[in-house]
PDB file of N, CA and C in Angstrom:
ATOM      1  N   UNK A   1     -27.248   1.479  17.342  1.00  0.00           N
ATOM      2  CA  UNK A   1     -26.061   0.693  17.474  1.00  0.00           C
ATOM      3  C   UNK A   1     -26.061  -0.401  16.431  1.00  0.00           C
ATOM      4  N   UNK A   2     -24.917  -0.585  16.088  1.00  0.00           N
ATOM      5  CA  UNK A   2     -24.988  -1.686  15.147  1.00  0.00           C
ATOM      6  C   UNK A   2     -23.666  -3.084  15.288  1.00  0.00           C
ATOM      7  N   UNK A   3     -23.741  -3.742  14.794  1.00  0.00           N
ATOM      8  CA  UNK A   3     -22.382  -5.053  15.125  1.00  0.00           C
ATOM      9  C   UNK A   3     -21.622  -5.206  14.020  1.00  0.00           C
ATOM     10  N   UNK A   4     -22.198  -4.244  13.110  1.00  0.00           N
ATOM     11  CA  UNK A   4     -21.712  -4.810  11.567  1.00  0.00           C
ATOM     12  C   UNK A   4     -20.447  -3.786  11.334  1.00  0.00           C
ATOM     13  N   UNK A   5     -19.417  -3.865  12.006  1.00  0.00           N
ATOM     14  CA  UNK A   5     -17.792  -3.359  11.962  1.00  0.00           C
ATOM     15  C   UNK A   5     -17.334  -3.901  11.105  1.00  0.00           C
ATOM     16  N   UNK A   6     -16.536  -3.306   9.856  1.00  0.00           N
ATOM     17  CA  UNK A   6     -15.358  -3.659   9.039  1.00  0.00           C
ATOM     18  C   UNK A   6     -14.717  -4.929   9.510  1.00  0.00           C
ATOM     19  N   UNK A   7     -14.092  -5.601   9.531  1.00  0.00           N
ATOM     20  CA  UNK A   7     -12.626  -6.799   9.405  1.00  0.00           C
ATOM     21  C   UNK A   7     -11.603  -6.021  10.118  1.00  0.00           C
ATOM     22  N   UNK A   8     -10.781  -6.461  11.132  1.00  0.00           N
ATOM     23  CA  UNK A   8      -9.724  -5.588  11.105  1.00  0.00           C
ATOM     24  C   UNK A   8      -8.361  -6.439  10.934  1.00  0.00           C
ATOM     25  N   UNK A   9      -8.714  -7.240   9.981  1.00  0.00           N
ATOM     26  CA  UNK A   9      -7.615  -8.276   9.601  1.00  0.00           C
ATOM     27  C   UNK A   9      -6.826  -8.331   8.392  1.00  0.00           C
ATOM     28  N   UNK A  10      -4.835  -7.770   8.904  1.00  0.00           N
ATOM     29  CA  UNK A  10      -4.731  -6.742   7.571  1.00  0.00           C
ATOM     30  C   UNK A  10      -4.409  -5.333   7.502  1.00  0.00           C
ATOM     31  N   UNK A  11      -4.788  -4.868   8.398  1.00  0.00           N
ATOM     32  CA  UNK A  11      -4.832  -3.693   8.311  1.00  0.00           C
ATOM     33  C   UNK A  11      -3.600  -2.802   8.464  1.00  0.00           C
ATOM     34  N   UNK A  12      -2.852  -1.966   7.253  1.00  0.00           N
ATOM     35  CA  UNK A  12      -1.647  -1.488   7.254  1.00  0.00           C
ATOM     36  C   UNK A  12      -1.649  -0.412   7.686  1.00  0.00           C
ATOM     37  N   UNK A  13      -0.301  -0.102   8.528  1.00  0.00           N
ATOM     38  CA  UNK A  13      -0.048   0.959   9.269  1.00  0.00           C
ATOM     39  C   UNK A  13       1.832   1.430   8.893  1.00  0.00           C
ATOM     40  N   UNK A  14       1.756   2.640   9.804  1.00  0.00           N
ATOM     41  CA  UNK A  14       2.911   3.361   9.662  1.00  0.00           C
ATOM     42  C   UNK A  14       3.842   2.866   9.789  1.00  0.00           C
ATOM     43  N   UNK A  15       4.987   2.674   8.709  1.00  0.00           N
ATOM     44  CA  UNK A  15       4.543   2.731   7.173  1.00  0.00           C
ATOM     45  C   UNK A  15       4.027   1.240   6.997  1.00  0.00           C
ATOM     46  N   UNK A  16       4.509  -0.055   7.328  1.00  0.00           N
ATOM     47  CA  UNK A  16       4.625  -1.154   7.336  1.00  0.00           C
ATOM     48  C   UNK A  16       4.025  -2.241   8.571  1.00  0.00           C
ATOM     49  N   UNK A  17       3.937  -1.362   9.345  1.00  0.00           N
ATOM     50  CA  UNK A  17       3.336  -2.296  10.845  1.00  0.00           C
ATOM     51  C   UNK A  17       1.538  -2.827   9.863  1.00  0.00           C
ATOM     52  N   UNK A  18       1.068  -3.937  10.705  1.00  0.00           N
ATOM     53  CA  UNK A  18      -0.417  -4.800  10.706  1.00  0.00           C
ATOM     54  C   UNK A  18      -0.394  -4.878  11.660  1.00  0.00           C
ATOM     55  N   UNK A  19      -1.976  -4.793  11.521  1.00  0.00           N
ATOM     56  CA  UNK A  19      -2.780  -5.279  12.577  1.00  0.00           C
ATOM     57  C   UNK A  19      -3.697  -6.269  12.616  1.00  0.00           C
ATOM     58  N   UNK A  20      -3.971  -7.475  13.477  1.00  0.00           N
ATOM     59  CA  UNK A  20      -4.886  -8.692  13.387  1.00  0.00           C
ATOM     60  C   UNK A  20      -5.697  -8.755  14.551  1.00  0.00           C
ATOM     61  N   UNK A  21      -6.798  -9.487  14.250  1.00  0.00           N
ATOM     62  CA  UNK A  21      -7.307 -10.045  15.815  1.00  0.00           C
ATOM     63  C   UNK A  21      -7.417 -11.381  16.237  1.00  0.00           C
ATOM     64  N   UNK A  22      -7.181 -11.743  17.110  1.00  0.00           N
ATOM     65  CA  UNK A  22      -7.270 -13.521  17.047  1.00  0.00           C
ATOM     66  C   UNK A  22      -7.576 -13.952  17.862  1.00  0.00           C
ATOM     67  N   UNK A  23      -8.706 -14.587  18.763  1.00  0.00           N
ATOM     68  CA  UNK A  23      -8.901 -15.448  19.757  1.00  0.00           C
ATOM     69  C   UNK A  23      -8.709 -14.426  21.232  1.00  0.00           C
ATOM     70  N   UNK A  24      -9.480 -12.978  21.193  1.00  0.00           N
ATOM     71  CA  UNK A  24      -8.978 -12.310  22.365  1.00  0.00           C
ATOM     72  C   UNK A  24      -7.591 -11.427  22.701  1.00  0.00           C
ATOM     73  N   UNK A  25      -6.684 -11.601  21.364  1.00  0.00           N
ATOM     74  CA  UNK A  25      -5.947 -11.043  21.613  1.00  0.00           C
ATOM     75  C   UNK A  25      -5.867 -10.102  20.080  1.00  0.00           C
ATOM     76  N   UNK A  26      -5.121  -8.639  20.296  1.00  0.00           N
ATOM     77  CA  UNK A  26      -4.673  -7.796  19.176  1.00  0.00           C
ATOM     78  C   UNK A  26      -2.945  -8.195  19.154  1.00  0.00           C
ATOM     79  N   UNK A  27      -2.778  -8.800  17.425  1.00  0.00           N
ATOM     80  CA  UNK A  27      -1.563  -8.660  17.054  1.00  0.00           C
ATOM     81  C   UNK A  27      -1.139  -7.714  16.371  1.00  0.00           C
ATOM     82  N   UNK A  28       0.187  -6.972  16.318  1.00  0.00           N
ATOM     83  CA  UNK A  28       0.780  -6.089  15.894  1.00  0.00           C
ATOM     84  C   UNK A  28       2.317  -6.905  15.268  1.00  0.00           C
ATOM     85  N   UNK A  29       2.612  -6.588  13.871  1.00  0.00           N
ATOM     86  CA  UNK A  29       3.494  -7.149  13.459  1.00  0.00           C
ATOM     87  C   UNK A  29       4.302  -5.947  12.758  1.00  0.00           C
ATOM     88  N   UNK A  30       5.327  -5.397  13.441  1.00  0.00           N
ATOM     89  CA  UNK A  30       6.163  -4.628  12.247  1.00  0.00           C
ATOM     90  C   UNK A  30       7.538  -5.300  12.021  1.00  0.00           C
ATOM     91  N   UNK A  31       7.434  -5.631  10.726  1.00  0.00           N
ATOM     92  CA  UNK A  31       8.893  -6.608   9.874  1.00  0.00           C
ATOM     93  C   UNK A  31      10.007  -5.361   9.980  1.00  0.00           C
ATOM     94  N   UNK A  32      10.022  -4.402   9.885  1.00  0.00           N
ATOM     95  CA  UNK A  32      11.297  -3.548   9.712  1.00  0.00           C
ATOM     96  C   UNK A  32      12.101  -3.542  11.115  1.00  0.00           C
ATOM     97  N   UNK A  33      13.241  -2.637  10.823  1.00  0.00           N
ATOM     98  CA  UNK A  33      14.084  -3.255  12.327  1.00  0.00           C
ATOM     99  C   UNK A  33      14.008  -1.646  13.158  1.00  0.00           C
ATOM    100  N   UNK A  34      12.899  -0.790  12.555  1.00  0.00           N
ATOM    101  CA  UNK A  34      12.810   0.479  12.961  1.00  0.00           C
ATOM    102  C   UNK A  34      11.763   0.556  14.098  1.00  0.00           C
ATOM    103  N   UNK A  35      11.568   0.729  15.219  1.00  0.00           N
ATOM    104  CA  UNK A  35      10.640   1.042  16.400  1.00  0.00           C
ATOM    105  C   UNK A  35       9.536   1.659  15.856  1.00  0.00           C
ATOM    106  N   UNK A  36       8.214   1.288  15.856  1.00  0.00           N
ATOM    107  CA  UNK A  36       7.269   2.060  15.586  1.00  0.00           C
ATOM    108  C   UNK A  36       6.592   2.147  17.092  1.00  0.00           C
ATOM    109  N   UNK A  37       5.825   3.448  17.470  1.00  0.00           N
ATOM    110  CA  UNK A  37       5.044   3.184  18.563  1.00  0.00           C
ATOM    111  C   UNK A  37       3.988   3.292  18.138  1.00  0.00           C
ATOM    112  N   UNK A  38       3.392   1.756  19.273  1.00  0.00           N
ATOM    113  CA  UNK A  38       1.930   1.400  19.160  1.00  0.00           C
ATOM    114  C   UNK A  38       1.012   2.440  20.635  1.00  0.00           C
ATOM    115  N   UNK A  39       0.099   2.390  19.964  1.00  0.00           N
ATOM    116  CA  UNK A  39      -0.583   2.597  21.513  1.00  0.00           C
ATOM    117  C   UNK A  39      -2.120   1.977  21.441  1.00  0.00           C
ATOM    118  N   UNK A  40      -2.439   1.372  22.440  1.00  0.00           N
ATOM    119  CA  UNK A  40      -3.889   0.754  22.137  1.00  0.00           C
ATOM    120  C   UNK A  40      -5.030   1.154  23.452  1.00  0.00           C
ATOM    121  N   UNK A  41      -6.066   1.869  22.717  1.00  0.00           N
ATOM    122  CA  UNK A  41      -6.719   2.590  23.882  1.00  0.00           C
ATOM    123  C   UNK A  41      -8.159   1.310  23.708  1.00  0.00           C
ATOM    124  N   UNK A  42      -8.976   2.004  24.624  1.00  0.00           N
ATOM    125  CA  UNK A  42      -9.931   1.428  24.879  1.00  0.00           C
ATOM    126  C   UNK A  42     -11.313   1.988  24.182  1.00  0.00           C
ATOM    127  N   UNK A  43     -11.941   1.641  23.724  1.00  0.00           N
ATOM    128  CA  UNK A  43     -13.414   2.418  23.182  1.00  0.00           C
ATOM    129  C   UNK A  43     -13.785   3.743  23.919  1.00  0.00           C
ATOM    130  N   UNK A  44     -13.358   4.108  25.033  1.00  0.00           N
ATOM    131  CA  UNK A  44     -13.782   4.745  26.288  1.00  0.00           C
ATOM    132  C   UNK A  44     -12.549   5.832  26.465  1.00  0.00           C
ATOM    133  N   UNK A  45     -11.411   5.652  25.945  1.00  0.00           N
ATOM    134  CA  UNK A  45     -10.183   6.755  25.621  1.00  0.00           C
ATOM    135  C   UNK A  45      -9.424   6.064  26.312  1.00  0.00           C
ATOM    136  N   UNK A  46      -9.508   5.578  27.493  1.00  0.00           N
ATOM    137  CA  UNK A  46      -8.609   4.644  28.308  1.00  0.00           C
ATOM    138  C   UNK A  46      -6.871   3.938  27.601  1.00  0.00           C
ATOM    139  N   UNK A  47      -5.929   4.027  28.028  1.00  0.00           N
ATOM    140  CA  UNK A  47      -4.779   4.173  27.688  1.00  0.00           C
ATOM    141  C   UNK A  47      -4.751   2.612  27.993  1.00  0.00           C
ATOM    142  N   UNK A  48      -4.813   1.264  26.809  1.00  0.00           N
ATOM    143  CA  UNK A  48      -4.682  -0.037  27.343  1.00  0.00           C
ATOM    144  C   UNK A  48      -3.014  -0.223  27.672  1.00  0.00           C
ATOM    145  N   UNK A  49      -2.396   0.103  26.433  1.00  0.00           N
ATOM    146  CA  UNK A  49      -1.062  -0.091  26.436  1.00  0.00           C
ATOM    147  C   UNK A  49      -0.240   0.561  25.581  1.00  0.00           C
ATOM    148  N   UNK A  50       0.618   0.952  25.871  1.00  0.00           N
ATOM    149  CA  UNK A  50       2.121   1.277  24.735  1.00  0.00           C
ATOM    150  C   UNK A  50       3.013   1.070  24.528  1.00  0.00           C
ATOM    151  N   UNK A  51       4.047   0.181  23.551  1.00  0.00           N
ATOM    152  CA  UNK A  51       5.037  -0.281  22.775  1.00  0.00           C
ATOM    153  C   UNK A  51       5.594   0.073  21.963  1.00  0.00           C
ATOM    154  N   UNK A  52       6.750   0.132  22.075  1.00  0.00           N
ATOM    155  CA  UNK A  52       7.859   0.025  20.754  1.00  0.00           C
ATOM    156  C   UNK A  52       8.176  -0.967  20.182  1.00  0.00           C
ATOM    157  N   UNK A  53       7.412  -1.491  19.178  1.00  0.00           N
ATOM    158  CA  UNK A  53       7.217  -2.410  18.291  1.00  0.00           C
ATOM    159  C   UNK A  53       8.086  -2.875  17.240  1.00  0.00           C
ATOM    160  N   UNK A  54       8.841  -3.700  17.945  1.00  0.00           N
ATOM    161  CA  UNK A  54      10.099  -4.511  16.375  1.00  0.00           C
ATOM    162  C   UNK A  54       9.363  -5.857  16.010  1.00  0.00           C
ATOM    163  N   UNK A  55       9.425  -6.689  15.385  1.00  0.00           N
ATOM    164  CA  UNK A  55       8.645  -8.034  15.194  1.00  0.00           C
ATOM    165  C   UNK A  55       7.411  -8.026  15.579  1.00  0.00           C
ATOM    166  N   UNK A  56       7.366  -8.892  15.926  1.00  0.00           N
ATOM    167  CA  UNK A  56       5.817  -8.851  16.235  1.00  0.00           C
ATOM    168  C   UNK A  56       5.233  -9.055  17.725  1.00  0.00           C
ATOM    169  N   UNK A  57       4.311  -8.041  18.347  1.00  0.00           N
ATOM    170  CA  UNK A  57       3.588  -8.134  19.443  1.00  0.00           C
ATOM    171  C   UNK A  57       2.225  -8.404  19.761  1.00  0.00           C
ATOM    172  N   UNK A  58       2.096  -9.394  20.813  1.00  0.00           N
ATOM    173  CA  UNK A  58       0.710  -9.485  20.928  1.00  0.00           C
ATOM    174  C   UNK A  58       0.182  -9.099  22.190  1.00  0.00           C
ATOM    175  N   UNK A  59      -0.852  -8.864  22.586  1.00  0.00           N
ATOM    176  CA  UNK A  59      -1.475  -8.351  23.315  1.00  0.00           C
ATOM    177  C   UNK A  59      -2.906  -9.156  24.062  1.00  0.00           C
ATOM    178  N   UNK A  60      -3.044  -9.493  25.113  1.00  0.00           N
ATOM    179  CA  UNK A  60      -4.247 -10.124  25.534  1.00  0.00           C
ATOM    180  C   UNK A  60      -5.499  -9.336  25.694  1.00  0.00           C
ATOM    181  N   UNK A  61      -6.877  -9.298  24.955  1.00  0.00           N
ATOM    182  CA  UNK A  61      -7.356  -7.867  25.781  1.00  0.00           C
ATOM    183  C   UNK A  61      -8.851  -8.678  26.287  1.00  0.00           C
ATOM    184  N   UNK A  62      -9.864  -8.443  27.157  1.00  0.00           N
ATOM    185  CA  UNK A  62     -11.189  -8.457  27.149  1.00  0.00           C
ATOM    186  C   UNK A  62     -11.771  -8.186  25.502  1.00  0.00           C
ATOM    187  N   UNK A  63     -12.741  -9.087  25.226  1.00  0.00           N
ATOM    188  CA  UNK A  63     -13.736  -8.293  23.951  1.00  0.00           C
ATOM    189  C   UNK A  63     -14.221  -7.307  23.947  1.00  0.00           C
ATOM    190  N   UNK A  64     -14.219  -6.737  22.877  1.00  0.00           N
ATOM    191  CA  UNK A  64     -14.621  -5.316  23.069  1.00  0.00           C
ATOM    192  C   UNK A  64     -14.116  -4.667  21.475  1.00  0.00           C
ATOM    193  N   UNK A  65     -14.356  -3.315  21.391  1.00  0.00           N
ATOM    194  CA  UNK A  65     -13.824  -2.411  20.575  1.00  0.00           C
ATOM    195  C   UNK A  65     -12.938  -1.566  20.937  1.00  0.00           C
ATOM    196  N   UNK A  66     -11.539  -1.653  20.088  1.00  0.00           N
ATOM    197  CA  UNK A  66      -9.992  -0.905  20.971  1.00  0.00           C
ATOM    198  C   UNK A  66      -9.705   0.029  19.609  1.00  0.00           C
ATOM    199  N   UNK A  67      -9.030   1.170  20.319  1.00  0.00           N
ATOM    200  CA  UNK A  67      -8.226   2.125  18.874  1.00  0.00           C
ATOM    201  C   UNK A  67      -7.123   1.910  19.104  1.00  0.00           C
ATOM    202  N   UNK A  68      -6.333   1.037  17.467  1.00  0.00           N
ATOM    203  CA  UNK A  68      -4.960   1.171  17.666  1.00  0.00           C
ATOM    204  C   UNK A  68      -4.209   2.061  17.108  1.00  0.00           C
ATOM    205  N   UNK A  69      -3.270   2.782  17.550  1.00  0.00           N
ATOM    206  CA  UNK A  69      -2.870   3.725  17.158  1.00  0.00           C
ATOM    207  C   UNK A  69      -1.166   3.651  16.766  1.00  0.00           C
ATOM    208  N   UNK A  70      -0.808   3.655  15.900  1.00  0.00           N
ATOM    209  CA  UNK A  70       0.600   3.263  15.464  1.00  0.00           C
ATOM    210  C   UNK A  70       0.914   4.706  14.421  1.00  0.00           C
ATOM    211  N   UNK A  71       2.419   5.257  14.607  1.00  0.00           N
ATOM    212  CA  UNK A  71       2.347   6.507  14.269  1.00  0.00           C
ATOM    213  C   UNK A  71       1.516   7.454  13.846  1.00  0.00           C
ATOM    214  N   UNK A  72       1.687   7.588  12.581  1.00  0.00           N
ATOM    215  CA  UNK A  72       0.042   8.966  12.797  1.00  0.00           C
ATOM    216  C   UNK A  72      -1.217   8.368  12.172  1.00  0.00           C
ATOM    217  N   UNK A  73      -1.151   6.688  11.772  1.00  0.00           N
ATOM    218  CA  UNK A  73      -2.998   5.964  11.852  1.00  0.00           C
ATOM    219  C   UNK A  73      -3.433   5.503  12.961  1.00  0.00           C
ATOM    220  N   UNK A  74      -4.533   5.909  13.290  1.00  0.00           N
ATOM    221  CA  UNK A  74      -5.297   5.054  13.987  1.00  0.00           C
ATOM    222  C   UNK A  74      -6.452   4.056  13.501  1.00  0.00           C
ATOM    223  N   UNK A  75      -6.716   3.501  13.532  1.00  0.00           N
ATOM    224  CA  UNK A  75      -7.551   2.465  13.256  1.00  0.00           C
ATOM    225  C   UNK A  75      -8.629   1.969  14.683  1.00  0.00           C
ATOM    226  N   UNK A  76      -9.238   1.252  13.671  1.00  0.00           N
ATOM    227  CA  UNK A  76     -10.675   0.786  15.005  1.00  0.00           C
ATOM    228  C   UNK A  76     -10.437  -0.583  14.852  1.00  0.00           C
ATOM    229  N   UNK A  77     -10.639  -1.726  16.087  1.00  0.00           N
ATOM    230  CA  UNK A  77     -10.588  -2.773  15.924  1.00  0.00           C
ATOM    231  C   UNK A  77     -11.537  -3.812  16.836  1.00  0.00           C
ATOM    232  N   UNK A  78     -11.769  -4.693  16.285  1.00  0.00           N
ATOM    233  CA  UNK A  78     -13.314  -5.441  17.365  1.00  0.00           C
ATOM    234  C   UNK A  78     -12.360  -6.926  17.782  1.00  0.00           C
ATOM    235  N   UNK A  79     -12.566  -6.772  18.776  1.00  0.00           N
ATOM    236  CA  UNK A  79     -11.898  -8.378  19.720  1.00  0.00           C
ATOM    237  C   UNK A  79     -12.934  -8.815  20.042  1.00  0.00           C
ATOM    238  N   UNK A  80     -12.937 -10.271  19.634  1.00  0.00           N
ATOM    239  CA  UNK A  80     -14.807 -11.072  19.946  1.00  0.00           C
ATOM    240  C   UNK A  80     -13.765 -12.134  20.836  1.00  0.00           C
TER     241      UNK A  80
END
């Protein structure tokens, strides 16, 4: 096992949505006025949440490691 995970601050998604982490929570920001769906699972496959994402959404989660999934990227992300 290791702790040494990438940044997930930044991180571009379909086509235009980001992703941040901040203080316990995952932000999701898509600027376009087009619905992207998010979905954010849990390290464990667990279904945390899903959105249709205009501006920007945030999310409260436990720390941990979550997959966010926004049209066809997924990404890995660490909440301290």
């Amino acid at each position: 096992e290791t702790d040494n995970f990438p940044s997930s601050c930044g991180i571009t998604f379909a086509p235009s949505c980001t992703v941040s982490t901040s203080d316990g929570e995952i932000i999701i920001n898509n600027p376009t006025d087009i619905p992207t769906r998010v979905s954010v699972y849990a390290v464990n496959g667990n279904l945390v949440r899903q959105e249709k994402v205009v501006g920007t959404f945030t999310l409260t989660v436990s720390p941990g490691i979550y997959l966010v999934k926004a049209g066809r990227k997924t990404e890995k992300v660490v909440v301290k």
